[in-house]
Protein backbone atom coordinates (compact mmCIF):
# COMPACT_ATOMS: atom_id res chain seq x y z
CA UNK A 1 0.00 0.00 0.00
CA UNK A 2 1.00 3.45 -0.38
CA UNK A 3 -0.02 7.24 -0.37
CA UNK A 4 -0.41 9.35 -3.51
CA UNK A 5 -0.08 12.71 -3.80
CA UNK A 6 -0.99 14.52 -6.39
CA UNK A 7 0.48 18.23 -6.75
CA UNK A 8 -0.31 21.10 -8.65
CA UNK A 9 -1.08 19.04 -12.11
CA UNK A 10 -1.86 20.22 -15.22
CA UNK A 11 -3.04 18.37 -18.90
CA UNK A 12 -3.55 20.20 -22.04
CA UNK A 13 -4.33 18.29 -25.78
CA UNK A 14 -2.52 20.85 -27.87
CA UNK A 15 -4.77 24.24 -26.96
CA UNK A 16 -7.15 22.65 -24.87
CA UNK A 17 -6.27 22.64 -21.26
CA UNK A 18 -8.27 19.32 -19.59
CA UNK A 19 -6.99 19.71 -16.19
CA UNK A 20 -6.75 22.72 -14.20
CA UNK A 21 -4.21 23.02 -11.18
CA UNK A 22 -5.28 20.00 -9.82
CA UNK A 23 -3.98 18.78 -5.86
CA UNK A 24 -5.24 16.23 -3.77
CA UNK A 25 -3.44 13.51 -1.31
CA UNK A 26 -5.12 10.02 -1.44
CA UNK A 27 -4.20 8.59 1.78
CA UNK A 28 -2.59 4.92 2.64
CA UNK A 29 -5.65 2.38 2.51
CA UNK A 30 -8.17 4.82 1.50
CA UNK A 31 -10.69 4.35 -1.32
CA UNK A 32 -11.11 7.65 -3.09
CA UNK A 33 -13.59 8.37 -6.02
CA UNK A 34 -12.88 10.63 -8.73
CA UNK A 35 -16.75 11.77 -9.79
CA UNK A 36 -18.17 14.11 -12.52
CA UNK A 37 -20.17 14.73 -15.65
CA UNK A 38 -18.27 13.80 -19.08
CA UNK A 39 -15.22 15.45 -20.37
CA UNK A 40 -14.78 16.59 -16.95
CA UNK A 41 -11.25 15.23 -17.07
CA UNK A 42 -11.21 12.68 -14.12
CA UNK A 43 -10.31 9.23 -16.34
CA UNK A 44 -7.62 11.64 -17.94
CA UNK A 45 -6.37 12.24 -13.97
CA UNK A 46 -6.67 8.69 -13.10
CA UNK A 47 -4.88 7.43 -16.60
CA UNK A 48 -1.65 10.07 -15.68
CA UNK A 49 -1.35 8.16 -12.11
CA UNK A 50 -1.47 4.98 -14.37
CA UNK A 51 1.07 6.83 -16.54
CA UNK A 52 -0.78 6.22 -19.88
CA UNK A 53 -0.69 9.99 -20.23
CA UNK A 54 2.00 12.52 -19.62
CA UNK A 55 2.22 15.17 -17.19
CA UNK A 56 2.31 19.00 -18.71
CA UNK A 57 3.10 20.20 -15.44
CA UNK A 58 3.26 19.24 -11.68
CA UNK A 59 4.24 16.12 -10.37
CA UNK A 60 2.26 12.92 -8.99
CA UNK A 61 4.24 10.28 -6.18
CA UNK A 62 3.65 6.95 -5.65
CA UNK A 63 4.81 6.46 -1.92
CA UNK A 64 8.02 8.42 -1.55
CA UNK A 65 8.78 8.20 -5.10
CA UNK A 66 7.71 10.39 -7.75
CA UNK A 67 6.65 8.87 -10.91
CA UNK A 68 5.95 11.41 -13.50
CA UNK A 69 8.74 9.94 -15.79
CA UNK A 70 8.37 6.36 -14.95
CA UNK A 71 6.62 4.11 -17.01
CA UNK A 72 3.58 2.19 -16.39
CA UNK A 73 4.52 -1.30 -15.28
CA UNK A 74 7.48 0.63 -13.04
CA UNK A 75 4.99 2.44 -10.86
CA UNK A 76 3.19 -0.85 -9.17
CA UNK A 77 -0.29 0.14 -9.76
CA UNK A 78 -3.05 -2.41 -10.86
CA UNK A 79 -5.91 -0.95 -13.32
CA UNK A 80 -9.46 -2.56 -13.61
CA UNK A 81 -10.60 -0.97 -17.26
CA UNK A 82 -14.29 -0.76 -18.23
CA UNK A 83 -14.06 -3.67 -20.46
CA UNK A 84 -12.88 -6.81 -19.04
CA UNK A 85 -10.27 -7.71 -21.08
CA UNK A 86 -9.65 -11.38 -20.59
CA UNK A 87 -7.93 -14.01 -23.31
CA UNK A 88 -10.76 -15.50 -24.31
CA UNK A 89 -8.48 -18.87 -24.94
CA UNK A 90 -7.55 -18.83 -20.86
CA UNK A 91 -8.93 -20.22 -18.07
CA UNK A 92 -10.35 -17.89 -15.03
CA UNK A 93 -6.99 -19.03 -13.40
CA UNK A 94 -4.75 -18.27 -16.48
CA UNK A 95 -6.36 -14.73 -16.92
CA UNK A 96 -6.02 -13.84 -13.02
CA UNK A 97 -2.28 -15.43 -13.08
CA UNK A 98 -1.22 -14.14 -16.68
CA UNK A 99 1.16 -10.91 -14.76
CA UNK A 100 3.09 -13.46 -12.49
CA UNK A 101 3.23 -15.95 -15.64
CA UNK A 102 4.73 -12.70 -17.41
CA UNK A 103 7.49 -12.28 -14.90
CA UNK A 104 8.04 -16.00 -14.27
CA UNK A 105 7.41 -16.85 -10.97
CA UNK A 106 7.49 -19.85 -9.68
CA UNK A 107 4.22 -21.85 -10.56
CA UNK A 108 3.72 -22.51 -6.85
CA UNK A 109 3.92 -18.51 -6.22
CA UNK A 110 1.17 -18.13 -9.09
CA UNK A 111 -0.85 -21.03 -7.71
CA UNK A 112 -1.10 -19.49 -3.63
CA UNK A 113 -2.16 -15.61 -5.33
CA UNK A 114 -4.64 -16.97 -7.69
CA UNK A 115 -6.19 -19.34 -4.68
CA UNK A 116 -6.32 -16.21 -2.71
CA UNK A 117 -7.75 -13.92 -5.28
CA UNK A 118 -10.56 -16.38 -6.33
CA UNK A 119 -11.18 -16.90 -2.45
CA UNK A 120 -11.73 -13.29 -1.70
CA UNK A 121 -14.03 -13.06 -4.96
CA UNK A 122 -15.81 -16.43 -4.54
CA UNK A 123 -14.48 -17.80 -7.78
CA UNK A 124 -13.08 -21.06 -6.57
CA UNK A 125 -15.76 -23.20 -8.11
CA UNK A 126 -15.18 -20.98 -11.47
CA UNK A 127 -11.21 -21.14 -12.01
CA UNK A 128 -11.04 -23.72 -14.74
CA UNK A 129 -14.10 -21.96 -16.55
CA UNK A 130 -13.30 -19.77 -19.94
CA UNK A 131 -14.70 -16.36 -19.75
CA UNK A 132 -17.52 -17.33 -22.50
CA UNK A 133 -19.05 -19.41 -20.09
CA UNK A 134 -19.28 -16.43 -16.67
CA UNK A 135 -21.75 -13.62 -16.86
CA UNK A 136 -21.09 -10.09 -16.95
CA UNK A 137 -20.53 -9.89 -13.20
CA UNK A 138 -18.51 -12.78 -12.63
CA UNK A 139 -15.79 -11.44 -15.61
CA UNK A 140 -15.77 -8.06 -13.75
CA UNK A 141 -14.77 -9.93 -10.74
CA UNK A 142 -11.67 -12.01 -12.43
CA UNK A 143 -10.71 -8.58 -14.14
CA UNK A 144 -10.78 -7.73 -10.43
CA UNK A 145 -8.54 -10.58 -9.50
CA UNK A 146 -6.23 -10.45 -11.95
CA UNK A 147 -5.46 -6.90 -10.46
CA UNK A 148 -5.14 -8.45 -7.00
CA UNK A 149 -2.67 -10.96 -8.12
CA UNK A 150 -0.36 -8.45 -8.84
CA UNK A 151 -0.41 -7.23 -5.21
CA UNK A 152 0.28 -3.66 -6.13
CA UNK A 153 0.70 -0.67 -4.05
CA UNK A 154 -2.25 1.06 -5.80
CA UNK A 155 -5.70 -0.05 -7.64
CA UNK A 156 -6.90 2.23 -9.96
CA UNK A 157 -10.63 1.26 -11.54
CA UNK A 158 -11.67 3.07 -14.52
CA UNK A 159 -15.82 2.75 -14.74
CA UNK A 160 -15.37 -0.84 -14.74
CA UNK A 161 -19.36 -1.18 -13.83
CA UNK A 162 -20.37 0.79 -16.80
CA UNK A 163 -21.30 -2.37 -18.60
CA UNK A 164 -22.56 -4.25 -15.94
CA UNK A 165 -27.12 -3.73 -16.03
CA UNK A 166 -28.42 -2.27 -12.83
CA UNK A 167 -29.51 -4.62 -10.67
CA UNK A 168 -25.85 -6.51 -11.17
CA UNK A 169 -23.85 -2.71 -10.05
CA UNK A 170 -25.93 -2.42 -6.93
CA UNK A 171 -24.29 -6.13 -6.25
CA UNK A 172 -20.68 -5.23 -7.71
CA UNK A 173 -20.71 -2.37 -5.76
CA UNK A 174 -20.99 -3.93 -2.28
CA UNK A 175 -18.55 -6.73 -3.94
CA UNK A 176 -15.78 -3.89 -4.40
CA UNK A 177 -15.94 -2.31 -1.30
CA UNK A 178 -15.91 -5.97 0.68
CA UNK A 179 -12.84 -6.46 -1.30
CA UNK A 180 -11.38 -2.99 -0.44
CA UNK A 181 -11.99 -3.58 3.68
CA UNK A 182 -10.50 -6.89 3.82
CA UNK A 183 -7.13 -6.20 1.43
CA UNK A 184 -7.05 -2.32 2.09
CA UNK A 185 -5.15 -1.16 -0.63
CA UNK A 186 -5.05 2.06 -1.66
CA UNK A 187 -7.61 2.89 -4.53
CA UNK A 188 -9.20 5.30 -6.87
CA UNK A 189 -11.69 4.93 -8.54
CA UNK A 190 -13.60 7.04 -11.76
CA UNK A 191 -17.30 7.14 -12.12
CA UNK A 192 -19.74 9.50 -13.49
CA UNK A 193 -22.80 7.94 -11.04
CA UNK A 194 -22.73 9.85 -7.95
CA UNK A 195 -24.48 6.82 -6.42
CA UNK A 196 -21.49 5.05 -6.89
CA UNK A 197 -19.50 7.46 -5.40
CA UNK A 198 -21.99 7.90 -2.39
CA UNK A 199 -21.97 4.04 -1.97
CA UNK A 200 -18.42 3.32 -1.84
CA UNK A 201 -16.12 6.16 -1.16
CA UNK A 202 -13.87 7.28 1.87
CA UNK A 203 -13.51 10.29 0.37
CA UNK A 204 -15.24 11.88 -3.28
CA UNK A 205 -13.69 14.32 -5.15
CA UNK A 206 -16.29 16.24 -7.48
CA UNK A 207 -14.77 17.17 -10.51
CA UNK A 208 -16.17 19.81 -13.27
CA UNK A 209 -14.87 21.45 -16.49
CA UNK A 210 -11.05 20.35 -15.65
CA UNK A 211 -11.10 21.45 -11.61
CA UNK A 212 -11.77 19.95 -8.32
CA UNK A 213 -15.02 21.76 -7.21
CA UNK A 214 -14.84 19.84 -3.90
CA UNK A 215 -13.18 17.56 -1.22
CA UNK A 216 -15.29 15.81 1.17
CA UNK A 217 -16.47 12.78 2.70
CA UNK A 218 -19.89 10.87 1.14
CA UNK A 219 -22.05 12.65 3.77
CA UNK A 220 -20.22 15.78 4.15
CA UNK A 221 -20.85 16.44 -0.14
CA UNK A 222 -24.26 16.09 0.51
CA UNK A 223 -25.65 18.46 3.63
CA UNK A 224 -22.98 20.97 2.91
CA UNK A 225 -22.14 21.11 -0.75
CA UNK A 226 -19.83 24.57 -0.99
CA UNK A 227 -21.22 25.36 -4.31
CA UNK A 228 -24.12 24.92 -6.67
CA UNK A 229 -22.20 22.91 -9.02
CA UNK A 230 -21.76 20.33 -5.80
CA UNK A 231 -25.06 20.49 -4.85
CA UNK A 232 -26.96 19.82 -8.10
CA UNK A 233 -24.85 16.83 -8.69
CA UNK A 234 -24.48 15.28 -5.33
CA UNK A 235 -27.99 13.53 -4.58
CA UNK A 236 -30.60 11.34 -6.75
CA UNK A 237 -33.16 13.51 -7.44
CA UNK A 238 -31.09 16.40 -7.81
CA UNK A 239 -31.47 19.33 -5.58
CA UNK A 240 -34.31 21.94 -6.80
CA UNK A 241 -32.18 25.08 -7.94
CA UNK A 242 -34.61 27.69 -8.21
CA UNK A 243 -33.78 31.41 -9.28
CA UNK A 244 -35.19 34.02 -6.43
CA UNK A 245 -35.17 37.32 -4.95
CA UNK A 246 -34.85 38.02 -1.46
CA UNK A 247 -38.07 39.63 -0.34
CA UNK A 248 -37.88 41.41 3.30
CA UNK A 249 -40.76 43.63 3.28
CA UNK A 250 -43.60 41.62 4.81
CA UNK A 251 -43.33 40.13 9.10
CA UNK A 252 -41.28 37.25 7.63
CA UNK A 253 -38.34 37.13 5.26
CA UNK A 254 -39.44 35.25 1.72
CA UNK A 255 -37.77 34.55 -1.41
CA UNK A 256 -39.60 35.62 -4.42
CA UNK A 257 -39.53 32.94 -7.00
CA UNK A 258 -42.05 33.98 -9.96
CA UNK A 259 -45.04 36.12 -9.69
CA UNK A 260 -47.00 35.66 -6.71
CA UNK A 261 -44.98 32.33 -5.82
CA UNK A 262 -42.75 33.03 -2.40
CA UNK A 263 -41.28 30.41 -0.53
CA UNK A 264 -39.93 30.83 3.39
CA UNK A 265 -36.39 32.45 3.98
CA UNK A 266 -35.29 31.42 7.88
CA UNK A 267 -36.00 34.66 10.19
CA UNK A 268 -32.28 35.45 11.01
CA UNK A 269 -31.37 35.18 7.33
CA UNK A 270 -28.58 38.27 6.93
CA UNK A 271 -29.79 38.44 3.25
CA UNK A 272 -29.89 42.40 1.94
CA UNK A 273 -33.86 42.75 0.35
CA UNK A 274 -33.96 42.96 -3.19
CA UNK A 275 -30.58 40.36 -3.68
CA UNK A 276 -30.68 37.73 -6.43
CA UNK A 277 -29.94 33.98 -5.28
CA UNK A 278 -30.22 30.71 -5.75
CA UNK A 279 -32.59 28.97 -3.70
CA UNK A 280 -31.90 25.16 -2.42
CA UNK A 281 -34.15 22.57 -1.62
CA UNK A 282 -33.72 18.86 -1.64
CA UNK A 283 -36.81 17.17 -2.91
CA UNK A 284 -36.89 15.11 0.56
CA UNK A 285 -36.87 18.20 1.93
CA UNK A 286 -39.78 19.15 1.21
CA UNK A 287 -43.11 18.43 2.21
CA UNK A 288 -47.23 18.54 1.14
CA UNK A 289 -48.82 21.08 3.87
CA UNK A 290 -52.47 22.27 4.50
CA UNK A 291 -50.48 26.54 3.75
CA UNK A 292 -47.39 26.75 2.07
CA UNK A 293 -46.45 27.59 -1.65
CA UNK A 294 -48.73 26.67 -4.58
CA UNK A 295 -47.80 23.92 -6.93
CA UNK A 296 -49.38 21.64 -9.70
CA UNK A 297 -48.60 18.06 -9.95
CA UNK A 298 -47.42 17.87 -13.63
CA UNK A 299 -46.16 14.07 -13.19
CA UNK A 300 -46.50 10.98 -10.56
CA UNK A 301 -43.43 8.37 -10.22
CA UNK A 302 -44.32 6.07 -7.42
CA UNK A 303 -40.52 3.85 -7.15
CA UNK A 304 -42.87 1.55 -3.96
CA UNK A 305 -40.54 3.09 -0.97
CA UNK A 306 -41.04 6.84 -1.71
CA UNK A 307 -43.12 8.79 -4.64
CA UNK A 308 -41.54 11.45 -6.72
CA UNK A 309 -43.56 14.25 -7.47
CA UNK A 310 -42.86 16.42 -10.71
CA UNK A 311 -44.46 19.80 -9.91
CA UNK A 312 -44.80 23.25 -11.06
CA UNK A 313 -44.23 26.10 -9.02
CA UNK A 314 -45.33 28.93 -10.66
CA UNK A 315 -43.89 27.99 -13.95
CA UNK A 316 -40.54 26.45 -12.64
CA UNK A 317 -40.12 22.71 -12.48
CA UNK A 318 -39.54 21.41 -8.68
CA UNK A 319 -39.36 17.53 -7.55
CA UNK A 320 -40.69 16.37 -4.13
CA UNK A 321 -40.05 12.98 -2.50
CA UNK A 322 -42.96 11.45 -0.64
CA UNK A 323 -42.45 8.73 1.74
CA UNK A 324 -46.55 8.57 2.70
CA UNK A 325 -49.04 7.08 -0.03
CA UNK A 326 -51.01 10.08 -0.90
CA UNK A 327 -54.58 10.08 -2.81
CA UNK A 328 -53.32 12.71 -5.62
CA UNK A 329 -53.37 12.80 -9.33
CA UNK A 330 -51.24 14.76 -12.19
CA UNK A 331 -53.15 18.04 -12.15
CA UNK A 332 -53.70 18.28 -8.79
CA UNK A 333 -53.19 21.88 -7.01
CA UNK A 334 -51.31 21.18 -3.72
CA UNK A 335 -49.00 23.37 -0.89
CA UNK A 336 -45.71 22.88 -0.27
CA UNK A 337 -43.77 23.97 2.29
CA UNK A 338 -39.45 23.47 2.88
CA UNK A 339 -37.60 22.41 5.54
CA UNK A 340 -36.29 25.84 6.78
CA UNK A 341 -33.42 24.25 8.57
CA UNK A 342 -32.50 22.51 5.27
CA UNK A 343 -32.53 24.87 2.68
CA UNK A 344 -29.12 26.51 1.27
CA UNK A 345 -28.74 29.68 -0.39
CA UNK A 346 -25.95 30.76 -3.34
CA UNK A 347 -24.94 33.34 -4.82
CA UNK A 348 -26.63 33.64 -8.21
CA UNK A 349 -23.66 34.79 -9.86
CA UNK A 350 -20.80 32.98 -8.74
CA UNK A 351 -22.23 29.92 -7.67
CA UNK A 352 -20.71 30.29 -4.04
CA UNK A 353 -22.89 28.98 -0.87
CA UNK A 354 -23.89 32.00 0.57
């Protein structure tokens, strides 16, 4: 195992600059995930620690030992790829054992790490198979041991659930981080699901046009997201981002939202009347009441545990989550009230959590 720290790193394609000044330290035995939208340069980050791409400027170590000019198979890293990439002429064994076959160790050596690898996996029973004959999920998992064969310092996994349908992820996902708390190597791993991220990670890092918009814990991304980039992304439904004005000339503070459409600002809000923000509410935050603001149920998604309600507030789109079984139907004209100690407030302009 080992730390990596990654300092001051830059990446441009010709004119095109991919990644911005980026610095973070992934710590010994921690499982970091590198999350974002597409192209927002976080396989490109995880492919330089691999050392499939070069460094423009700054400089990424590997322990105590920076590895900028090093190539890959010198820097002891293992990468899981989003295809599985198994010899379709090898056994499960063969595939997992094909690195130490590479560098000749002794067939007793190869024999003890496969046995181990398949044991952590649960792919005993499966080690004489050819991959045409395992499902999606079970090649994932020998692309998975072949990595831990190698018994590197670092994993690195690059979407490798991307393939995988959804009921098999939810399963691979608890699979990876089982396999992360019993060997405890250091990993990072890319995704673009945030669920993913929430699920598994030590530590996210939320990435967007080329920067690091955040650092954080799973938990700590979600109730206090430092930007509105951070909190539109982090949470499934998305937080409802609604354009406002701050309103302080009736007994109670309010933020405008459309014509005639106000919803509750908390009464020690230092807000100036008149200032233009962003208004945040997660849809579990809010709630159906007897007085609150109007809405109109445009659409009904009942999922069995909670309902999501599509509504219109005035003429802006806003999601609620229900947990109670309600008698309602699209069309509907309902209240709706926040969660005062809930809501966040940014800066319209910058983006910044005010």
């Amino acid at each position: 195992m080992a730390r990596v720290n990654i300092q001051n790193v830059y990446k441009s394609f010709g004119e095109t600059e991919v990644l911005k000044d980026i610095s973070v330290a992934i710590e010994d035995g921690e499982f970091l995930v590198l999350v974002g939208p597409s192209g927002c340069g976080k396989s490109t980050l995880l492919r330089m620690i691999a050392g499939l791409e070069d460094i423009c400027e700054g400089k990424i170590s590997i322990g105590d030992k920076i590895v900028n000019n090093l190539p890959p198979k010198e820097r002891d890293i293992s990468m899981v790829f989003q295809n599985y990439a198994l010899y379709p002429h090898l056994t499960v064994a063969q595939n997992m054992g094909f690195s130490m076959m590479l560098a000749h160790a002794p067939k007793w050596e190869q024999d003890l790490r496969v046995s181990e690898a398949a044991s952590i996996l649960g792919l005993t029973e499966l080690l004489e198979r050819k991959p045409k004959q395992l499902s999606g999920g079970q090649r994932q998992r020998v692309a998975m041991g072949r990595a831990i064969v190698r018994n590197p310092k670092v994993f690195l996994f690059d979407e490798p659930l991307s393939n995988l349908d959804a009921k098999l992820r939810v399963a691979m996902r608890a699979e990876i981080k089982t396999m992360h708390q019993r060997i405890k190597t250091t990993s990072v791993y890319v995704t673009h699901d945030q669920v993913e991220a929430m699920t598994m990670a030590d530590r996210i890092v939320v990435m967007h046009a080329g920067r690091i918009e955040q650092v954080g814990k799973p938990l700590e991304l979600y109730d206090d997201p430092k930007n509105v980039f951070v909190a539109g992304f982090i949470g499934t439904p998305s937080m409802n981002l609604l354009p406002a004005t701050v309103d302080l000339s009736g007994e109670v503070p309010r933020a405008l939202i459309s014509k005639d459409v106000f919803l509750p600002l908390p009464p020690d809000t230092l807000l100036v009347d008149g200032q233009k923000i962003t208004y945040g509410v997660r849809p579990e935050h809010l709630r159906i009441t007897p007085k609150g603001a109007a809405a109109k149920i445009n659409v009904i998604e009942p999922t069995g545990a909670e309902t999501h309600l599509l509504l219109l507030l005035g003429e802006l789109p806003l999601v609620l989550v229900a947990r109670d079984r309600m008698e309602i139907s699209p069309g509907d004209n309902v209240n709706v009230s926040p969660d005062l100690s809930r809501i966040m407030i940014f800066d319209i302009e910058t983006g910044a959590r005010l």
